[in-house]
C-alpha atoms as a PDB file:
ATOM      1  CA  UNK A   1     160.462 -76.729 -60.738  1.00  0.00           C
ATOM      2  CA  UNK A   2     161.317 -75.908 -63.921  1.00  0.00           C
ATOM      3  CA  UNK A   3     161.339 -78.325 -66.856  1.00  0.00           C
ATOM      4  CA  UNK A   4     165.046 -79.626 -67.050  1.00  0.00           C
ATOM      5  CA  UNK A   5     164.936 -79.955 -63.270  1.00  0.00           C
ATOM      6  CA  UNK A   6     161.608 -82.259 -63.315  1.00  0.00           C
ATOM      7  CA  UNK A   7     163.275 -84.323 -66.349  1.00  0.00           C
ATOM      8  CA  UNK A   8     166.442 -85.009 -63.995  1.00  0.00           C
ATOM      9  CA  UNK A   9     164.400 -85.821 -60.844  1.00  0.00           C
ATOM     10  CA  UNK A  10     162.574 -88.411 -62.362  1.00  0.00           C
ATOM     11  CA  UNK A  11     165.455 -89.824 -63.890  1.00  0.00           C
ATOM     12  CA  UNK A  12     167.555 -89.775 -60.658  1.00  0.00           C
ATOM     13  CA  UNK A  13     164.306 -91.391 -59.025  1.00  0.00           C
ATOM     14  CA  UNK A  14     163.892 -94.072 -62.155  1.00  0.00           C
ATOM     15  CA  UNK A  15     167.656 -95.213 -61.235  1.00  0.00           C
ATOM     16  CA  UNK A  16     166.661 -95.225 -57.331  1.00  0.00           C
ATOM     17  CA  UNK A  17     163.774 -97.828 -58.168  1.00  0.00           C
ATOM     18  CA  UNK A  18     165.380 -99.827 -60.738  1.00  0.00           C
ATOM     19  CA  UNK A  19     169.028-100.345 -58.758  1.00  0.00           C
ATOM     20  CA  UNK A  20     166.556-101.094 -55.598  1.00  0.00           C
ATOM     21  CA  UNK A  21     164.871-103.853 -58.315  1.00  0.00           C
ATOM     22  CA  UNK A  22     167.895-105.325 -58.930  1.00  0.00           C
ATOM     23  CA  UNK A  23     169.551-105.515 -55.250  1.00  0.00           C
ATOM     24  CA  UNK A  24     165.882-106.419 -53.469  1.00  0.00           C
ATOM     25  CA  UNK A  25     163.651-108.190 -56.137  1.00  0.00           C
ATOM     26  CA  UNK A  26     165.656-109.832 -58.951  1.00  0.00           C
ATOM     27  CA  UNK A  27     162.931-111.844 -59.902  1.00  0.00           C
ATOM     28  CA  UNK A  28     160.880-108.387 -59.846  1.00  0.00           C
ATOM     29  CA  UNK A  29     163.640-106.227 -61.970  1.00  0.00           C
ATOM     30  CA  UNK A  30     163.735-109.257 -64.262  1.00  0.00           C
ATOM     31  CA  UNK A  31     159.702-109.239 -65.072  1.00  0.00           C
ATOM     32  CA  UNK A  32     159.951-105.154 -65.672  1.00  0.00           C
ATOM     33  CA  UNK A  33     162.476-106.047 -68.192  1.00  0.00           C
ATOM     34  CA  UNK A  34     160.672-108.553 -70.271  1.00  0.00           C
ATOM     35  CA  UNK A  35     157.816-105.878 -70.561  1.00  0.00           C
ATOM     36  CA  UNK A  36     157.168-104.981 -74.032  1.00  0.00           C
ATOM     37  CA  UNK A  37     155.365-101.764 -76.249  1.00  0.00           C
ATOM     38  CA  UNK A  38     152.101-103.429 -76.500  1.00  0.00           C
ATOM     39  CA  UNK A  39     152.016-104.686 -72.944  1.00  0.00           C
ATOM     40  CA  UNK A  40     151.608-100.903 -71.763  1.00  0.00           C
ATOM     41  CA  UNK A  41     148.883 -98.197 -73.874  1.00  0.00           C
ATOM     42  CA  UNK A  42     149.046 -94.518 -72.734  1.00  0.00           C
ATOM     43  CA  UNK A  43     146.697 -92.667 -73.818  1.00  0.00           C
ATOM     44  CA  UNK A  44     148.310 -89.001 -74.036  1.00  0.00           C
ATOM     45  CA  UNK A  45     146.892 -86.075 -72.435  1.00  0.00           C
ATOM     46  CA  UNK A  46     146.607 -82.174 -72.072  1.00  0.00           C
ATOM     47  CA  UNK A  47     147.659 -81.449 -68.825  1.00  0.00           C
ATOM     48  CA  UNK A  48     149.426 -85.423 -67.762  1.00  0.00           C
ATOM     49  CA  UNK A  49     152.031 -87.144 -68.963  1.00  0.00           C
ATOM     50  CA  UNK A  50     152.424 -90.447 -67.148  1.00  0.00           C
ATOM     51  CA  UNK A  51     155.026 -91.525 -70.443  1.00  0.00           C
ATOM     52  CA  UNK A  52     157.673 -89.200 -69.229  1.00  0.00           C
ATOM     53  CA  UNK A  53     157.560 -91.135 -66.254  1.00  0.00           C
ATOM     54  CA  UNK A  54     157.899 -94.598 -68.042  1.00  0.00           C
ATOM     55  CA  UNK A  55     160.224 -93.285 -70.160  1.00  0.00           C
ATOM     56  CA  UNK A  56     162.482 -92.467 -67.086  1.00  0.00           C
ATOM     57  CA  UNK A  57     161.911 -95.927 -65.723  1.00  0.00           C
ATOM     58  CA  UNK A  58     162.864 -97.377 -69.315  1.00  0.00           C
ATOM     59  CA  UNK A  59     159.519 -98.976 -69.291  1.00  0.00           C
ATOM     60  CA  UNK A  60     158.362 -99.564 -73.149  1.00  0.00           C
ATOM     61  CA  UNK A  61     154.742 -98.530 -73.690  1.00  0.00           C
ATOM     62  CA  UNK A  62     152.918 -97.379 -76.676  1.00  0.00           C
ATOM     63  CA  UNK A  63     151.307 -93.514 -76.741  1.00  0.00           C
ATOM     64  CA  UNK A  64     148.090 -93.288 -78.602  1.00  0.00           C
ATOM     65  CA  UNK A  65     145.851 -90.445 -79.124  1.00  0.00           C
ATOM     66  CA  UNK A  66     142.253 -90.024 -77.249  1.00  0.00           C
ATOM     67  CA  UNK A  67     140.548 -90.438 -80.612  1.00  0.00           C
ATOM     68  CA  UNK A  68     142.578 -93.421 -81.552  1.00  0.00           C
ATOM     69  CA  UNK A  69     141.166 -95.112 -78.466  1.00  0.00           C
ATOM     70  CA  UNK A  70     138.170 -96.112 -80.759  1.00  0.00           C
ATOM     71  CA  UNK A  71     139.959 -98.464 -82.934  1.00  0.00           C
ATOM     72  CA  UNK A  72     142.798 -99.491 -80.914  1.00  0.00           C
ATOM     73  CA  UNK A  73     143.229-102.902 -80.297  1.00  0.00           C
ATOM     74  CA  UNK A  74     142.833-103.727 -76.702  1.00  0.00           C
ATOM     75  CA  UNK A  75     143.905-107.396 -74.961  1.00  0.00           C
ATOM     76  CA  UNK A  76     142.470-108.210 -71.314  1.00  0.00           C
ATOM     77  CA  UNK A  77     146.619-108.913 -70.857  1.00  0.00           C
ATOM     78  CA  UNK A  78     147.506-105.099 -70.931  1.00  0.00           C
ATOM     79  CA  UNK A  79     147.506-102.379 -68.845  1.00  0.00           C
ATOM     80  CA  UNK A  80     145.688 -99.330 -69.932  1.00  0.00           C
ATOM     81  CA  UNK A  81     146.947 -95.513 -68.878  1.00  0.00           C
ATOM     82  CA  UNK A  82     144.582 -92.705 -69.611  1.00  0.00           C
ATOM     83  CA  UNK A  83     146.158 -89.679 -68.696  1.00  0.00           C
ATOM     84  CA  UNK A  84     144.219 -86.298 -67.355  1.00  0.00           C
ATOM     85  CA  UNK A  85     141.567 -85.202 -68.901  1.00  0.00           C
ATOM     86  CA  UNK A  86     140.790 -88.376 -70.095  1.00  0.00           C
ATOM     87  CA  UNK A  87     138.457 -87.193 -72.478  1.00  0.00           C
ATOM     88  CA  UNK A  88     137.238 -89.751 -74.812  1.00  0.00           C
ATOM     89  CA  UNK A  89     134.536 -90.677 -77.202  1.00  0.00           C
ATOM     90  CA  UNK A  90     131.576 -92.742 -75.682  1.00  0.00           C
ATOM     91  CA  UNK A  91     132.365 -95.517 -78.117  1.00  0.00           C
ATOM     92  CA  UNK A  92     135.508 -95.382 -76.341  1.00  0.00           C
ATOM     93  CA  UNK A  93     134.195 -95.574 -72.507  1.00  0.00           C
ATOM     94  CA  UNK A  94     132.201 -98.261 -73.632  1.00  0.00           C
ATOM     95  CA  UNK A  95     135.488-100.237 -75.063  1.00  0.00           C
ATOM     96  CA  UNK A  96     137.663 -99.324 -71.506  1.00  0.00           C
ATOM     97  CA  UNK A  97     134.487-100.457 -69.465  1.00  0.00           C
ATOM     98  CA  UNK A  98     134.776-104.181 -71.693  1.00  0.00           C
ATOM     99  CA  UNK A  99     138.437-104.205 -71.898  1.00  0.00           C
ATOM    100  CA  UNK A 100     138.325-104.193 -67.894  1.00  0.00           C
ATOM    101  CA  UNK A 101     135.315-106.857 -68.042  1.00  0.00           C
ATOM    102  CA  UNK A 102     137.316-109.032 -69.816  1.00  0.00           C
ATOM    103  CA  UNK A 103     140.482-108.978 -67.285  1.00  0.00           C
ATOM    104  CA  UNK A 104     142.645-105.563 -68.372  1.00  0.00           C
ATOM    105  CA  UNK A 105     144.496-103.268 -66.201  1.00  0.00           C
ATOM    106  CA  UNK A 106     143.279 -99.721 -66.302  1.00  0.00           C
ATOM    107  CA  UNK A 107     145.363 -96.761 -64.622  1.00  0.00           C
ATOM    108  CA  UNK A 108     143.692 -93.063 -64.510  1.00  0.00           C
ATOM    109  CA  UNK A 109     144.798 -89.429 -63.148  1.00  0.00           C
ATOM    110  CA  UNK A 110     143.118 -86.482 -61.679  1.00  0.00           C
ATOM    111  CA  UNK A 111     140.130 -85.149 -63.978  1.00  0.00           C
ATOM    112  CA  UNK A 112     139.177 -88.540 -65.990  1.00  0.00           C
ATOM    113  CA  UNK A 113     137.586 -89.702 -62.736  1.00  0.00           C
ATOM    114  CA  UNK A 114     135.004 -87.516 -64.440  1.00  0.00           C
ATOM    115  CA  UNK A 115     135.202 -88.329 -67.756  1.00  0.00           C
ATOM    116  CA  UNK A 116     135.876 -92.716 -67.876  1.00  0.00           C
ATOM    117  CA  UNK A 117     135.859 -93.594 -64.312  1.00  0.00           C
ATOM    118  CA  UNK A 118     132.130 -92.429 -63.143  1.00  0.00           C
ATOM    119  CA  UNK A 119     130.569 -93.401 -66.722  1.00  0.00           C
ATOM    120  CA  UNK A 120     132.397 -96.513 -67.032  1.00  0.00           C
ATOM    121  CA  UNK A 121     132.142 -97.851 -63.667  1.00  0.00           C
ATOM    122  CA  UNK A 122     128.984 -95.964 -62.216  1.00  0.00           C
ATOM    123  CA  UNK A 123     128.844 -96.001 -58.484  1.00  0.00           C
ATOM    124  CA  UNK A 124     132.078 -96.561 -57.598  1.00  0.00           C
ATOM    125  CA  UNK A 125     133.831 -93.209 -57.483  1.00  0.00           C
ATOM    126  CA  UNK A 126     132.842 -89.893 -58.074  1.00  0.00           C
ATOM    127  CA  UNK A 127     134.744 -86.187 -57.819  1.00  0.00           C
ATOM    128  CA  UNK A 128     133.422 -84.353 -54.755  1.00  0.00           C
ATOM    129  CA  UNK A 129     132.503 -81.563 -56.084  1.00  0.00           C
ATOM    130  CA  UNK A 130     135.288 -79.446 -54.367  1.00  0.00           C
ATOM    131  CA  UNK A 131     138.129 -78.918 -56.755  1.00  0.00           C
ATOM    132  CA  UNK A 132     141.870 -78.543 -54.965  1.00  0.00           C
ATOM    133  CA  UNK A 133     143.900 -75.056 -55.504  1.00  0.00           C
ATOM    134  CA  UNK A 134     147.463 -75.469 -56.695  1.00  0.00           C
ATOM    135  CA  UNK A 135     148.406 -77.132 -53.545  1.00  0.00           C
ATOM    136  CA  UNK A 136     151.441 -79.985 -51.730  1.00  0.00           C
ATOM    137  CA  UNK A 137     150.291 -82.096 -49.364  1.00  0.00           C
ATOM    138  CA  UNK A 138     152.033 -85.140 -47.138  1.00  0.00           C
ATOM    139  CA  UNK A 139     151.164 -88.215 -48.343  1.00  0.00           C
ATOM    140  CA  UNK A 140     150.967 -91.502 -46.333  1.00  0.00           C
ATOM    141  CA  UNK A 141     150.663 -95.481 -47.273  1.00  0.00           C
ATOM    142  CA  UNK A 142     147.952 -97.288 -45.629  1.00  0.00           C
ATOM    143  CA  UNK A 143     149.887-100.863 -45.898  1.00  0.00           C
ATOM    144  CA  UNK A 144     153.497-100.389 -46.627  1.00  0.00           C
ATOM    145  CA  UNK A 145     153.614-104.449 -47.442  1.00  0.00           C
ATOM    146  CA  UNK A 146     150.390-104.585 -50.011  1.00  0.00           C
ATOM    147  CA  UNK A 147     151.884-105.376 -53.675  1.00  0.00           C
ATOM    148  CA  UNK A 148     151.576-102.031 -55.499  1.00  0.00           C
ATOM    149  CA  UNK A 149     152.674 -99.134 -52.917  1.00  0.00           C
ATOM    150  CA  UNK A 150     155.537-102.009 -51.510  1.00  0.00           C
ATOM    151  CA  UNK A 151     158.812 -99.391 -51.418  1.00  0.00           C
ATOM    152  CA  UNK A 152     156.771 -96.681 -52.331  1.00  0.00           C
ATOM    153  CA  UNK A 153     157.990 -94.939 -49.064  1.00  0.00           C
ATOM    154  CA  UNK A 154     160.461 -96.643 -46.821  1.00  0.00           C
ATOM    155  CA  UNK A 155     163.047 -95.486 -44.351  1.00  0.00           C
ATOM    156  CA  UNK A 156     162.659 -91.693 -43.423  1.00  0.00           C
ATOM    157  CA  UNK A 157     160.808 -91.253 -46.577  1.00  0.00           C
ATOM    158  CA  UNK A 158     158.215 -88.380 -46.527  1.00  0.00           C
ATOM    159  CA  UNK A 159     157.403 -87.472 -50.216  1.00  0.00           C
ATOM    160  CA  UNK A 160     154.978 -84.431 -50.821  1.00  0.00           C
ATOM    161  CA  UNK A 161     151.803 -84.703 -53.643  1.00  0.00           C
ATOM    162  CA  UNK A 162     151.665 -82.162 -55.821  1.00  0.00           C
ATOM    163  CA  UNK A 163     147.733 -80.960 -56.672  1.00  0.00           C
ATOM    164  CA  UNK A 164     147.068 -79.325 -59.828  1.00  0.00           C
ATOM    165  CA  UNK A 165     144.857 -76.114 -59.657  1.00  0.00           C
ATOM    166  CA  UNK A 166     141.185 -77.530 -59.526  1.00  0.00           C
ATOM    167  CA  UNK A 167     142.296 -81.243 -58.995  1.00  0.00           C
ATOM    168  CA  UNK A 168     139.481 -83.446 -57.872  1.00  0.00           C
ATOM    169  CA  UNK A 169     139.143 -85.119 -54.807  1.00  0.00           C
ATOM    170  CA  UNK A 170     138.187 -88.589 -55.063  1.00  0.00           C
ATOM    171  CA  UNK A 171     134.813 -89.330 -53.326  1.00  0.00           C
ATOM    172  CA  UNK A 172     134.352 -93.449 -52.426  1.00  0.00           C
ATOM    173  CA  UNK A 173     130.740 -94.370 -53.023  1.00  0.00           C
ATOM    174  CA  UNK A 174     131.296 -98.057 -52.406  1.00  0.00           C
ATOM    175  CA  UNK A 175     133.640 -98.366 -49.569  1.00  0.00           C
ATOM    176  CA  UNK A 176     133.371-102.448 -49.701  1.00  0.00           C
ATOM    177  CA  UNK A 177     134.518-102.451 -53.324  1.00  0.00           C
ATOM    178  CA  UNK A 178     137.560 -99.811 -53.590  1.00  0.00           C
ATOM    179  CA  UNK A 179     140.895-100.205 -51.420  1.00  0.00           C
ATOM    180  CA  UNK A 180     142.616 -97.249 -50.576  1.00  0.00           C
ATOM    181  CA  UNK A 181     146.627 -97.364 -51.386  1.00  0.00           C
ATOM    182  CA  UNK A 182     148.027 -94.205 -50.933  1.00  0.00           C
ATOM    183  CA  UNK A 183     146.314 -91.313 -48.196  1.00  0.00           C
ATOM    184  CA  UNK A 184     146.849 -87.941 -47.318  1.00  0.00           C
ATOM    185  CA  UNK A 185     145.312 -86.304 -43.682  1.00  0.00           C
ATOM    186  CA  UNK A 186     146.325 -82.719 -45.162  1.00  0.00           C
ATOM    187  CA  UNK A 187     143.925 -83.611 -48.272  1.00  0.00           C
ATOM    188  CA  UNK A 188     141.231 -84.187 -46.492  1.00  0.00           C
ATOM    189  CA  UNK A 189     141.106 -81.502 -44.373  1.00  0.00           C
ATOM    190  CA  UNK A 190     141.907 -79.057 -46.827  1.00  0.00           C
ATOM    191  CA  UNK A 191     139.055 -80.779 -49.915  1.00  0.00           C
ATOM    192  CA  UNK A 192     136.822 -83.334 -47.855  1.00  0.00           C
ATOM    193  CA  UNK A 193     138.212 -86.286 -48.987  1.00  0.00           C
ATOM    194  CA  UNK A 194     141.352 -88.015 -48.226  1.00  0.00           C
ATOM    195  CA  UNK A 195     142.004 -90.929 -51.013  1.00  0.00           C
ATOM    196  CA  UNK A 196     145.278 -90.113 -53.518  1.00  0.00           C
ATOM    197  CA  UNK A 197     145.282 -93.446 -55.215  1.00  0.00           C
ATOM    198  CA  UNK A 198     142.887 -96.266 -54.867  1.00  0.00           C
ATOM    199  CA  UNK A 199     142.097 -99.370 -56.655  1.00  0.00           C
ATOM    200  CA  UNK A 200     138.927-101.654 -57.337  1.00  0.00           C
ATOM    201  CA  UNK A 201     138.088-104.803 -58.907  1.00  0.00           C
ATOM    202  CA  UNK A 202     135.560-104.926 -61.823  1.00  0.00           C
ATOM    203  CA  UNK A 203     134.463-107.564 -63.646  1.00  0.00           C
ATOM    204  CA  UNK A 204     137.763-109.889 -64.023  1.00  0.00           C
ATOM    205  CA  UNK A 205     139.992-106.575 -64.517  1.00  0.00           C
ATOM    206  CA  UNK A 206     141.029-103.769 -62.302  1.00  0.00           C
ATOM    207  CA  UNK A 207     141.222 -99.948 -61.535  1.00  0.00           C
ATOM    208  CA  UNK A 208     143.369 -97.463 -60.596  1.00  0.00           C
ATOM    209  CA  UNK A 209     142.629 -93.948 -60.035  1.00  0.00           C
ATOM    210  CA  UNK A 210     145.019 -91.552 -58.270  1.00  0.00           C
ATOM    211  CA  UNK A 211     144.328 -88.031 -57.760  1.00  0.00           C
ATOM    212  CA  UNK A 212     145.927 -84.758 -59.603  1.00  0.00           C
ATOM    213  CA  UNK A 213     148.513 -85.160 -62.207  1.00  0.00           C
ATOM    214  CA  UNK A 214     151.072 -88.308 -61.700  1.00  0.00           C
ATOM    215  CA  UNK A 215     154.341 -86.357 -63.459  1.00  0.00           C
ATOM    216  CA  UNK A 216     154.423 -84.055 -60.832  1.00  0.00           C
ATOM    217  CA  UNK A 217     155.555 -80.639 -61.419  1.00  0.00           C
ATOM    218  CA  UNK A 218     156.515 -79.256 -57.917  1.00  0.00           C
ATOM    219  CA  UNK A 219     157.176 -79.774 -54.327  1.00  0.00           C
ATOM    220  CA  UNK A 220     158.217 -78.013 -51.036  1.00  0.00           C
ATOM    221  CA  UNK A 221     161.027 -77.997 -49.066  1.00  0.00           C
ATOM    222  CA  UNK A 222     158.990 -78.129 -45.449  1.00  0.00           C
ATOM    223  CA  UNK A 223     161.630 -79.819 -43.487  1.00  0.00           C
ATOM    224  CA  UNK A 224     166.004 -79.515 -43.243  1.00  0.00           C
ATOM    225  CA  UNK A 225     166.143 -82.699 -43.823  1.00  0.00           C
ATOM    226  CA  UNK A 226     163.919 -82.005 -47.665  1.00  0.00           C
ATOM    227  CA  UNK A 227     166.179 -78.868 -48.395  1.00  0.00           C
ATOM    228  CA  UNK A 228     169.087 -81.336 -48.085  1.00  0.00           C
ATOM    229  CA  UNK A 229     171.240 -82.220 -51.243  1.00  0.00           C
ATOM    230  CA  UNK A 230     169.534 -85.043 -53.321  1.00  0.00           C
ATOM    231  CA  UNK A 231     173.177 -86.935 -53.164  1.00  0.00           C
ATOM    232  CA  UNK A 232     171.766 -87.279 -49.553  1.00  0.00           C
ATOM    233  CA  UNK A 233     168.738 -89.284 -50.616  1.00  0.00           C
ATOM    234  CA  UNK A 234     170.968 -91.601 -52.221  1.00  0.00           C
ATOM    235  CA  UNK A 235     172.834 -92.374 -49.075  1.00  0.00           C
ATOM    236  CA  UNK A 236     169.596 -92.921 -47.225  1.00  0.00           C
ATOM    237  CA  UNK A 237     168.663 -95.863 -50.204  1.00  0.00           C
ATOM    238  CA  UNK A 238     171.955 -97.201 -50.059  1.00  0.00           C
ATOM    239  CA  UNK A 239     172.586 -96.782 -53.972  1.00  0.00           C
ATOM    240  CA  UNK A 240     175.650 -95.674 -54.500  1.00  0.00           C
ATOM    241  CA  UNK A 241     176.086 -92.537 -57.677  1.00  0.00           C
ATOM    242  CA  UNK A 242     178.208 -92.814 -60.582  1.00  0.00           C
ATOM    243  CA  UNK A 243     179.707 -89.413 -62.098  1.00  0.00           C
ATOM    244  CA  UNK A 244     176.866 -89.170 -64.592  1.00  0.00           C
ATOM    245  CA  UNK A 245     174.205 -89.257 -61.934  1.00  0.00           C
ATOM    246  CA  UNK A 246     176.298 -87.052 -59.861  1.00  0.00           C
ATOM    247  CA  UNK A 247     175.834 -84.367 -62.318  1.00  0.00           C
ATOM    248  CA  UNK A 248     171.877 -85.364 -62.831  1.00  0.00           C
ATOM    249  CA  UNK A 249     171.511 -84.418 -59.249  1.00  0.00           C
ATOM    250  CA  UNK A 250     174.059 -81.605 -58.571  1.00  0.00           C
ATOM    251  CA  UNK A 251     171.684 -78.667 -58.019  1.00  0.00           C
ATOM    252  CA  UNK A 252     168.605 -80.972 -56.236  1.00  0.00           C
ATOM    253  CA  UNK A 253     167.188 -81.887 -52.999  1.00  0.00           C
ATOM    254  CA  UNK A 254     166.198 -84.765 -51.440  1.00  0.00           C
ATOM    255  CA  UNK A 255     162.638 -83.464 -51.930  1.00  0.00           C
ATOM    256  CA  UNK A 256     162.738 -83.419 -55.508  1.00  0.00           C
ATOM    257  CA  UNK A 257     164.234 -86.480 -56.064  1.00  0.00           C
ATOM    258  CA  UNK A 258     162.026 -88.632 -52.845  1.00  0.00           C
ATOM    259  CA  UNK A 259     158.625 -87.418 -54.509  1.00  0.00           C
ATOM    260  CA  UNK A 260     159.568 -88.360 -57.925  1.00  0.00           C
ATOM    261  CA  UNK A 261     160.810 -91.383 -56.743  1.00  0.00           C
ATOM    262  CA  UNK A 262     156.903 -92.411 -54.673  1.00  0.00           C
ATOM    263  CA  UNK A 263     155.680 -92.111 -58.087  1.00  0.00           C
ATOM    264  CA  UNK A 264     158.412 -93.907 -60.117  1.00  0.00           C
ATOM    265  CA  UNK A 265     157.953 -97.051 -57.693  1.00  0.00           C
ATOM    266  CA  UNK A 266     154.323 -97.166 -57.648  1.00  0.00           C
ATOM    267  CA  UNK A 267     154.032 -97.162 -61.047  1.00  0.00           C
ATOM    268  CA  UNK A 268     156.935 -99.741 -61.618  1.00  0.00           C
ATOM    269  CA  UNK A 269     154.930-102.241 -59.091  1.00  0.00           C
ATOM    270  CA  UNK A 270     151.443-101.952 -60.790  1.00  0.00           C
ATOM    271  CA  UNK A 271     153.124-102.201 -64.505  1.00  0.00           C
ATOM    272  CA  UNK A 272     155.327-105.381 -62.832  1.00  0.00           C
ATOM    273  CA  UNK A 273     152.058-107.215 -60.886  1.00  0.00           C
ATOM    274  CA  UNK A 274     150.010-106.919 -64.381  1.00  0.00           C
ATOM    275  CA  UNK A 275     152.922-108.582 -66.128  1.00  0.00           C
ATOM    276  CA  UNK A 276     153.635-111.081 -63.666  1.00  0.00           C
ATOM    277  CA  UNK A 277     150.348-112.233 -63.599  1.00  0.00           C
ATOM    278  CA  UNK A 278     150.614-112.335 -67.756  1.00  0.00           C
ATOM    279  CA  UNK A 279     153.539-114.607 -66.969  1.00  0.00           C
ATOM    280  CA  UNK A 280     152.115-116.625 -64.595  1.00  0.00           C
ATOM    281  CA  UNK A 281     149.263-117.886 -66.438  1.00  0.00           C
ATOM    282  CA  UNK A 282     150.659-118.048 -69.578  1.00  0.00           C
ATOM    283  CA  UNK A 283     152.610-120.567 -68.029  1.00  0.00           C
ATOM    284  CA  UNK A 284     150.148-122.441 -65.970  1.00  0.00           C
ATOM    285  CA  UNK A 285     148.439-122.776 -69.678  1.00  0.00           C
ATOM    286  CA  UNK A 286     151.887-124.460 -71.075  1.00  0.00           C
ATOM    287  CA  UNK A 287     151.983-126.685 -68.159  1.00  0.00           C
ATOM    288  CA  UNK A 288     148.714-127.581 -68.703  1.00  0.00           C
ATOM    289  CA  UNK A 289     148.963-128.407 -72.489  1.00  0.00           C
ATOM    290  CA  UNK A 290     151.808-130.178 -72.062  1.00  0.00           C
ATOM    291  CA  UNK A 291     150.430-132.255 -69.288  1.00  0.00           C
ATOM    292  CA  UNK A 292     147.370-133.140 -71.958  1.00  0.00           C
END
């Protein structure tokens, strides 16, 4: 998929999650929309680029380089992105590791399983030692109803992962601990493990890891139904196109714009839990202070 193409998929996907928002969850499309630049820190990377996606979703966030990660301020009420590689200074595993502690929100890709996730958070993950080829596999939710894969896939949906060349397979040392979101039968019979995105509590914070790169760069076309027009996947949503997005679309398939669109919405649930949990207690603490 070439550049331009990716660019419009994500943006035809963004408008896909955001008018379902606003015609399912008000009260959800409402919290993404009170989110603000220092509620969301993405660290940038080489070879991810999880901003383009938040940028397509109109999310505001704040970019900030690997090194910077030493000195920037971080609040137990934001959610930290660190995309692939994820390489960092020790100082700075140290600081993710205590910014989790404390209650924060920490979101990884592909190879800084490696470098934060095992060194911050020793014995709960680890790469298996059997790095992917450039690969697209089916992907599958384990509990279409849990909070942050909730309208990931719906409906006839069947969205395929990209894998970057030498991905890494994410290997669950503590089963009891880490909850599985997002699975894929192909990926573990192809790599030995089957885990695309998971999540585990730590200290009074959480994390997310998901596998490969999350601004995905390609997909295939296995079934008719994929090598359909994307105006197609529209119909299947219920969301009907205005002339601009007409022309966004015009030369996609429904397999562009349904992968782009997994990612879109499980981003926009984990950025809209962390918030609304923000919300929620800095209101409990008003009512509570006012009750005094």
């Amino acid at each position: 998929m070439t550049d331009d193409k990716r660019r419009r998929a994500y943006q035809a996907a963004s408008h896909l999650t955001r008018e379902g928002l606003r015609r399912d969850a008000p009260e959800r499309a409402a919290v993404l929309d009170a989110v603000v630049e220092s509620d969301v820190i993405v660290i940038s990377g080489i070879y991810d680029h999880v901003e383009d996606v938040l940028e397509a979703l109109d999310v505001r966030h704040t970019v900030v380089a690997p090194l910077d990660l030493d000195r920037v301020k971080l609040r137990p009420e934001q959610l930290l992105i660190v995309n692939c590689p994820g390489q960092v200074s020790p100082r700075a595993v140290s600081r993710i590791r205590a910014f989790v502690e404390a209650g924060g929100s920490l979101f990884t890709t592909d190879w800084a399983l490696r470098h934060v996730v095992e060194p911050a958070f020793p014995g709960v993950l680890a790469f298996n030692e059997r790095p992917t080829g450039d690969d697209v596999v089916r992907v599958e939710v384990l509990d279409p109803d849990d909070v942050y894969v909730k309208g990931v896939m719906d409906g006839r949906d069947d969205p395929q992962w990209w894998l970057e060349a030498s991905s890494y397979p994410i290997r669950i040392l503590d089963p009891a601990r880490v909850q599985v979101l997002i699975t894929s039968r192909e990926l573990g019979a192809r790599y030995g493990e089957e885990p695309v995105a998971v999540r585990f509590a730590w200290g009074e914070g959480e994390v997310f890891h998901m596998i490969s790169h999350y601004y995905l760069q390609r997909t295939e076309t296995r079934t008719i139904r994929h090598q359909a027009a994307a105006g197609e996947y529209f119909a299947e949503k219920g969301v009907a196109m205005e002339p601009e997005m007409a022309a966004c679309i015009q030369d996609l398939t429904v397999a562009d714009v349904e992968s782009a669109r997994a990612s879109s919405a499980f981003m926009s649930n984990i950025v809209i839990d962390k918030k609304a949990r923000v919300l929620r207690k800095r209101a409990d603490r008003s009512g509570t202070a006012k009750g005094e």
